[in-house]
C-alpha atoms as a PDB file:
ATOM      1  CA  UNK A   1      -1.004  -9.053  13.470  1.00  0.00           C
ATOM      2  CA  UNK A   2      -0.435  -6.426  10.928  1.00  0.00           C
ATOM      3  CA  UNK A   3      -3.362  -4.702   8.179  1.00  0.00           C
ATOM      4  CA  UNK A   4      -2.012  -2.272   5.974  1.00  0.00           C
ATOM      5  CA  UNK A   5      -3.757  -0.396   2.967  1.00  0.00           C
ATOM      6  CA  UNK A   6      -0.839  -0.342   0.423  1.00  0.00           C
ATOM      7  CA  UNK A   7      -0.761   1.956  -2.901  1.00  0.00           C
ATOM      8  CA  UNK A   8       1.687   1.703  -5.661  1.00  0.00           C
ATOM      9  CA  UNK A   9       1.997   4.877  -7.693  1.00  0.00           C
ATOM     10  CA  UNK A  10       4.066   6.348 -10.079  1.00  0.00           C
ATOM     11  CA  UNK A  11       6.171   8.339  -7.164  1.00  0.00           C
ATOM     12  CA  UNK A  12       6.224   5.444  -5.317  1.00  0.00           C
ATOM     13  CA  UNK A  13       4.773   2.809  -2.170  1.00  0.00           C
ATOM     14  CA  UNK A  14       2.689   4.334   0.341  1.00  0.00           C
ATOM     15  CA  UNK A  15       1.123   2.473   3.313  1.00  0.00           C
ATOM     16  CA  UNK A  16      -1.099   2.423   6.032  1.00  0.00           C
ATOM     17  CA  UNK A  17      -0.942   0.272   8.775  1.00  0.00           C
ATOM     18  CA  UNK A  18      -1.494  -1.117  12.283  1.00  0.00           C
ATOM     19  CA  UNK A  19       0.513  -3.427  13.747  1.00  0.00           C
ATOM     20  CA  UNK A  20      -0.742  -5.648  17.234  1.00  0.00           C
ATOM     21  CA  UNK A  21       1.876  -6.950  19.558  1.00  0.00           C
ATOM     22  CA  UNK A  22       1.140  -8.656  22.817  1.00  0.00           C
ATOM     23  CA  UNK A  23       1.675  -5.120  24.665  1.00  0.00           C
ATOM     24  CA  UNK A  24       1.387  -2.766  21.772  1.00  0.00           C
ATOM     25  CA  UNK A  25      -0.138  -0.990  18.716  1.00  0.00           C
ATOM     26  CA  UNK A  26       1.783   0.512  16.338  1.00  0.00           C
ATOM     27  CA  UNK A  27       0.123   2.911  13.206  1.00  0.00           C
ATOM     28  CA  UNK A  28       2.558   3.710  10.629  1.00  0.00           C
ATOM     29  CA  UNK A  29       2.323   5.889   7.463  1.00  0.00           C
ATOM     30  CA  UNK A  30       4.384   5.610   5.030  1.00  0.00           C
ATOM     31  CA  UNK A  31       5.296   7.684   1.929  1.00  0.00           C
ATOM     32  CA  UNK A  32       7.876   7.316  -0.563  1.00  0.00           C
ATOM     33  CA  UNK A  33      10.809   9.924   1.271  1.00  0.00           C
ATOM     34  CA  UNK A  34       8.867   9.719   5.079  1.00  0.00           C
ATOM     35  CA  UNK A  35       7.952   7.205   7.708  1.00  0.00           C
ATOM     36  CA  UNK A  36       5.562   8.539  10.409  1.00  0.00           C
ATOM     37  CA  UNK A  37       5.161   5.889  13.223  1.00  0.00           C
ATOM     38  CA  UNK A  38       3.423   5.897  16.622  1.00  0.00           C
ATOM     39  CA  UNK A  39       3.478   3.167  19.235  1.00  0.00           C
ATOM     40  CA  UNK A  40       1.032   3.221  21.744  1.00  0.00           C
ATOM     41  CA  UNK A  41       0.325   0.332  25.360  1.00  0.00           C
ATOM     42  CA  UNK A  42       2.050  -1.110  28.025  1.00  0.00           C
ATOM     43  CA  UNK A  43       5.601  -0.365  26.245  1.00  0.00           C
ATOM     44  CA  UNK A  44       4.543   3.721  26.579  1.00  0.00           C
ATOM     45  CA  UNK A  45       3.356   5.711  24.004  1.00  0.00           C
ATOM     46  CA  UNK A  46       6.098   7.474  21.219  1.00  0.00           C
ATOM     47  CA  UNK A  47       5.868   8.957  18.270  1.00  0.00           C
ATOM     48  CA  UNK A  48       8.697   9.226  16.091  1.00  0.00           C
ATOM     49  CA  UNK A  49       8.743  10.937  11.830  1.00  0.00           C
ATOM     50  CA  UNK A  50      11.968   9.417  10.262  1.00  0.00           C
ATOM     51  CA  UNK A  51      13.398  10.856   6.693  1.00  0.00           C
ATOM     52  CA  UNK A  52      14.782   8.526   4.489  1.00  0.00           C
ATOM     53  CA  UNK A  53      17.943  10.373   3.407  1.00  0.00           C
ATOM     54  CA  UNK A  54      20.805   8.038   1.974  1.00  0.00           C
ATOM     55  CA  UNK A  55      19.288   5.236   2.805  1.00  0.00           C
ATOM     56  CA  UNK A  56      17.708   2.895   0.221  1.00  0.00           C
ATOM     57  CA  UNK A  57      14.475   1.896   1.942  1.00  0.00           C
ATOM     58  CA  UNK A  58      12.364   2.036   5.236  1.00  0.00           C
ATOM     59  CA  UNK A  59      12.336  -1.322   7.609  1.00  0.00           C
ATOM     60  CA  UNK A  60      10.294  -1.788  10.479  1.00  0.00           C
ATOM     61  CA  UNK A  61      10.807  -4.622  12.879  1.00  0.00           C
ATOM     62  CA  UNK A  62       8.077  -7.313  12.578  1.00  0.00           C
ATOM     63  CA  UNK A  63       6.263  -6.016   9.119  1.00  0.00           C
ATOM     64  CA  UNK A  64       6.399  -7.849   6.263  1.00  0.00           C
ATOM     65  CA  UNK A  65       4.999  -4.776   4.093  1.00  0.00           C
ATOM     66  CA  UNK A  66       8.413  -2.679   4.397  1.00  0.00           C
ATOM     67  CA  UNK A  67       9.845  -6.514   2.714  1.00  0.00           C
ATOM     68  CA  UNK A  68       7.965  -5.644  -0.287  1.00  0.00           C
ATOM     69  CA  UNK A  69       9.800  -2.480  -1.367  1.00  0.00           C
ATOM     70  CA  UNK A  70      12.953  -3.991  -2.512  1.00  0.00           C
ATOM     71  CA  UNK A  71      11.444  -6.736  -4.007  1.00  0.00           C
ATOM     72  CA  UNK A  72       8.891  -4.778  -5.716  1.00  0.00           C
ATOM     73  CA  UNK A  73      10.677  -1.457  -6.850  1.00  0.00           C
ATOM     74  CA  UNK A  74      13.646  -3.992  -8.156  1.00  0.00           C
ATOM     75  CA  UNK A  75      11.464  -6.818  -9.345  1.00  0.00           C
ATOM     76  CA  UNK A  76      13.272  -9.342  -7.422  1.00  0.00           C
ATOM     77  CA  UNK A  77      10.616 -12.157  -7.813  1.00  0.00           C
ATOM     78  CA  UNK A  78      12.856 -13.641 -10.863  1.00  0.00           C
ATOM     79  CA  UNK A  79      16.406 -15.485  -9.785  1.00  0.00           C
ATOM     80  CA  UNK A  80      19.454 -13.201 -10.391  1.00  0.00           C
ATOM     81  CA  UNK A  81      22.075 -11.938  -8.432  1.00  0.00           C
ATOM     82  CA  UNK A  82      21.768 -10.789  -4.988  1.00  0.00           C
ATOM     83  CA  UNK A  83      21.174  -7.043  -4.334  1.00  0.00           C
ATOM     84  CA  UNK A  84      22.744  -5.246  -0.915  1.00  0.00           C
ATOM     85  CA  UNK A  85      20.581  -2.310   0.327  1.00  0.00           C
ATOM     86  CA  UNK A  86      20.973   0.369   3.485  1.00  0.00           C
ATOM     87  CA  UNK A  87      17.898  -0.012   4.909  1.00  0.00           C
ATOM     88  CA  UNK A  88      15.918   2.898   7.418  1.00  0.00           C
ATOM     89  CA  UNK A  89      15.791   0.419  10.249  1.00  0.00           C
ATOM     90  CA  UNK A  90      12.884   0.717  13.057  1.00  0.00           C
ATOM     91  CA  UNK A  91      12.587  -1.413  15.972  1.00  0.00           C
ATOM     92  CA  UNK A  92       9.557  -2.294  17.261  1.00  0.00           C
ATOM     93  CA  UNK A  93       8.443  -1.249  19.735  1.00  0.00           C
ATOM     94  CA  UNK A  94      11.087   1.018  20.912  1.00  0.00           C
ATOM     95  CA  UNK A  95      10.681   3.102  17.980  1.00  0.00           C
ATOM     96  CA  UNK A  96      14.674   3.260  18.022  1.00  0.00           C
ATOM     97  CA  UNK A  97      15.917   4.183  14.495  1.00  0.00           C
ATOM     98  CA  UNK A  98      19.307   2.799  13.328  1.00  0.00           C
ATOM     99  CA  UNK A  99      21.032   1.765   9.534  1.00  0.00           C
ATOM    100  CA  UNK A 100      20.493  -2.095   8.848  1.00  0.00           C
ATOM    101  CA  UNK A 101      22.285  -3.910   5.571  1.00  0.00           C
ATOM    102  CA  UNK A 102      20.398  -6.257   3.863  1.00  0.00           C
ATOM    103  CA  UNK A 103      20.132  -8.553   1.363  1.00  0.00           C
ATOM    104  CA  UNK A 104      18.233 -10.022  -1.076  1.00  0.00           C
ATOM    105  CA  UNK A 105      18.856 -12.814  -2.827  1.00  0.00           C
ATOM    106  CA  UNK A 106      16.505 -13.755  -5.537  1.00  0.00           C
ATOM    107  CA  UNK A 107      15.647 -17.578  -5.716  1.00  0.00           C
ATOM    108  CA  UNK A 108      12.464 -17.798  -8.563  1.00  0.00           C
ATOM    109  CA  UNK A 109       9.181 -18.953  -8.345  1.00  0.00           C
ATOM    110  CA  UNK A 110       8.543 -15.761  -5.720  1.00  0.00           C
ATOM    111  CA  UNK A 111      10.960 -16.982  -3.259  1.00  0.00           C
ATOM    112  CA  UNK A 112      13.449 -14.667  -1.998  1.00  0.00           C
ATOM    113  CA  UNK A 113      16.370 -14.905   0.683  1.00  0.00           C
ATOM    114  CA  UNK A 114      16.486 -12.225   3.280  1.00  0.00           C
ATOM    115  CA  UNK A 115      19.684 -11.861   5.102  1.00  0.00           C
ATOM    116  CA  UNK A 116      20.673  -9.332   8.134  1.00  0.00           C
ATOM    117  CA  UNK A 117      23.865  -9.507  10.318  1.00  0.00           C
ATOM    118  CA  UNK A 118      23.237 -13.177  11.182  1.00  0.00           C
ATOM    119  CA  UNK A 119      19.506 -13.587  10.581  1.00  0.00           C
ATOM    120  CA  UNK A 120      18.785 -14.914   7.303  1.00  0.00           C
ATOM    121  CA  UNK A 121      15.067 -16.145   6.214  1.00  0.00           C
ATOM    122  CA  UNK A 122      13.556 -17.273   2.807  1.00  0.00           C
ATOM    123  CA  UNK A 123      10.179 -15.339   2.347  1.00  0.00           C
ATOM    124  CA  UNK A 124       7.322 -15.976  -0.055  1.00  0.00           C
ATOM    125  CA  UNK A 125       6.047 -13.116  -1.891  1.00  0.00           C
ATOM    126  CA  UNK A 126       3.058 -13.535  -4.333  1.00  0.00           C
ATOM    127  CA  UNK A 127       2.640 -12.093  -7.679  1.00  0.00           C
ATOM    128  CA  UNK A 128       2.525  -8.528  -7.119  1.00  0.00           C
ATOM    129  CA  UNK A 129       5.337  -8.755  -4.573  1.00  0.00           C
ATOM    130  CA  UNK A 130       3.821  -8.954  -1.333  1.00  0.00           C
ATOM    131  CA  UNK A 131       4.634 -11.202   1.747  1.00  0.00           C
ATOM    132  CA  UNK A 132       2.759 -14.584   1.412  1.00  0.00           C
ATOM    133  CA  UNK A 133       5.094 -16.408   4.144  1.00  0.00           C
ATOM    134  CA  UNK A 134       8.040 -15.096   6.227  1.00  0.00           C
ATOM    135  CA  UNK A 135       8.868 -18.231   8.533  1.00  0.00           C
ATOM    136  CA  UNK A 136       8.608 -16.954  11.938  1.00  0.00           C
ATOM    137  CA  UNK A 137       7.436 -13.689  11.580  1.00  0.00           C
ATOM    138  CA  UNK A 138       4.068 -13.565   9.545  1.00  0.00           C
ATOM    139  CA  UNK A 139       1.904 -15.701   6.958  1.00  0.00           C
ATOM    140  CA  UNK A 140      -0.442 -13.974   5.285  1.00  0.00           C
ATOM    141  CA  UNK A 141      -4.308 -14.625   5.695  1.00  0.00           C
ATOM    142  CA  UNK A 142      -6.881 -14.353   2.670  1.00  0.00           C
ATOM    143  CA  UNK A 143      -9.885 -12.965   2.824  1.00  0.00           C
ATOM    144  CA  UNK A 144     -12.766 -14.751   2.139  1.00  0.00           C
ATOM    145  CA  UNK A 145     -13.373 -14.904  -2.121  1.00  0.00           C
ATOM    146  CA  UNK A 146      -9.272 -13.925  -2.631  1.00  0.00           C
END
């Protein structure tokens, strides 16, 4: 389970959020150059800050927020061509930081095709750009009146 308080500004996405695993909690903030994260349970606790340098965005293993960036900043809900990206790659829960390439392959009607090494998933994103449905990993719940 993952809640996140998101903001888009002008410089930027910046988050908020708290991730629940079976044997962990992770809090993450992110702004638009910085990822602070800290993972706390039965895994150990760690904190790690990661810059993003060269790369082109942040990733972190099981959140569908860090999905939205691309998709968002590049307006990816549309078809077109596919877009490669260097992504800030975090596993979860080791904290571990590596480089991941991605891509994203726009399909229309908010559907987009996610692709890593040899994982490859078609996620839902609504209106705005955020995760409605990435098969296996999350589906988003609305609150009550959305």
């Amino acid at each position: 389970m993952e809640v996140a308080h998101v903001e888009l500004g002008g410089s930027g996405f910046t988050a908020v959020g708290t991730q629940l695993g079976a044997d962990y909690e992770l809090r993450y903030r992110l702004e638009p150059t910085r990822l602070r994260l800290e993972v706390v349970g039965v895994v150990g606790d760690r904190t790690v800050e990661v810059e993003l340098a060269d790369a082109d965005f942040f990733d972190v293993g099981f959140s569908p927020v860090f999905n939205s960036l691309p998709v968002i900043r590049d307006g990816l809900l549309e078809t077109g061509p596919p877009r490669a990206y260097e992504m800030r790659w975090v596993d979860v829960p080791s904290l571990a930081v590596s480089i991941s390439e991605q891509r994203y392959e726009p399909l229309g009607d908010g559907r987009v095709r996610f692709s890593a090494g040899d994982f490859v998933a078609e996620i839902r994103f609504d209106k705005a750009g955020f995760v409605l449905e990435y098969p296996g990993i999350a589906t988003r719940v609305s609150a009550p009146g959305d």
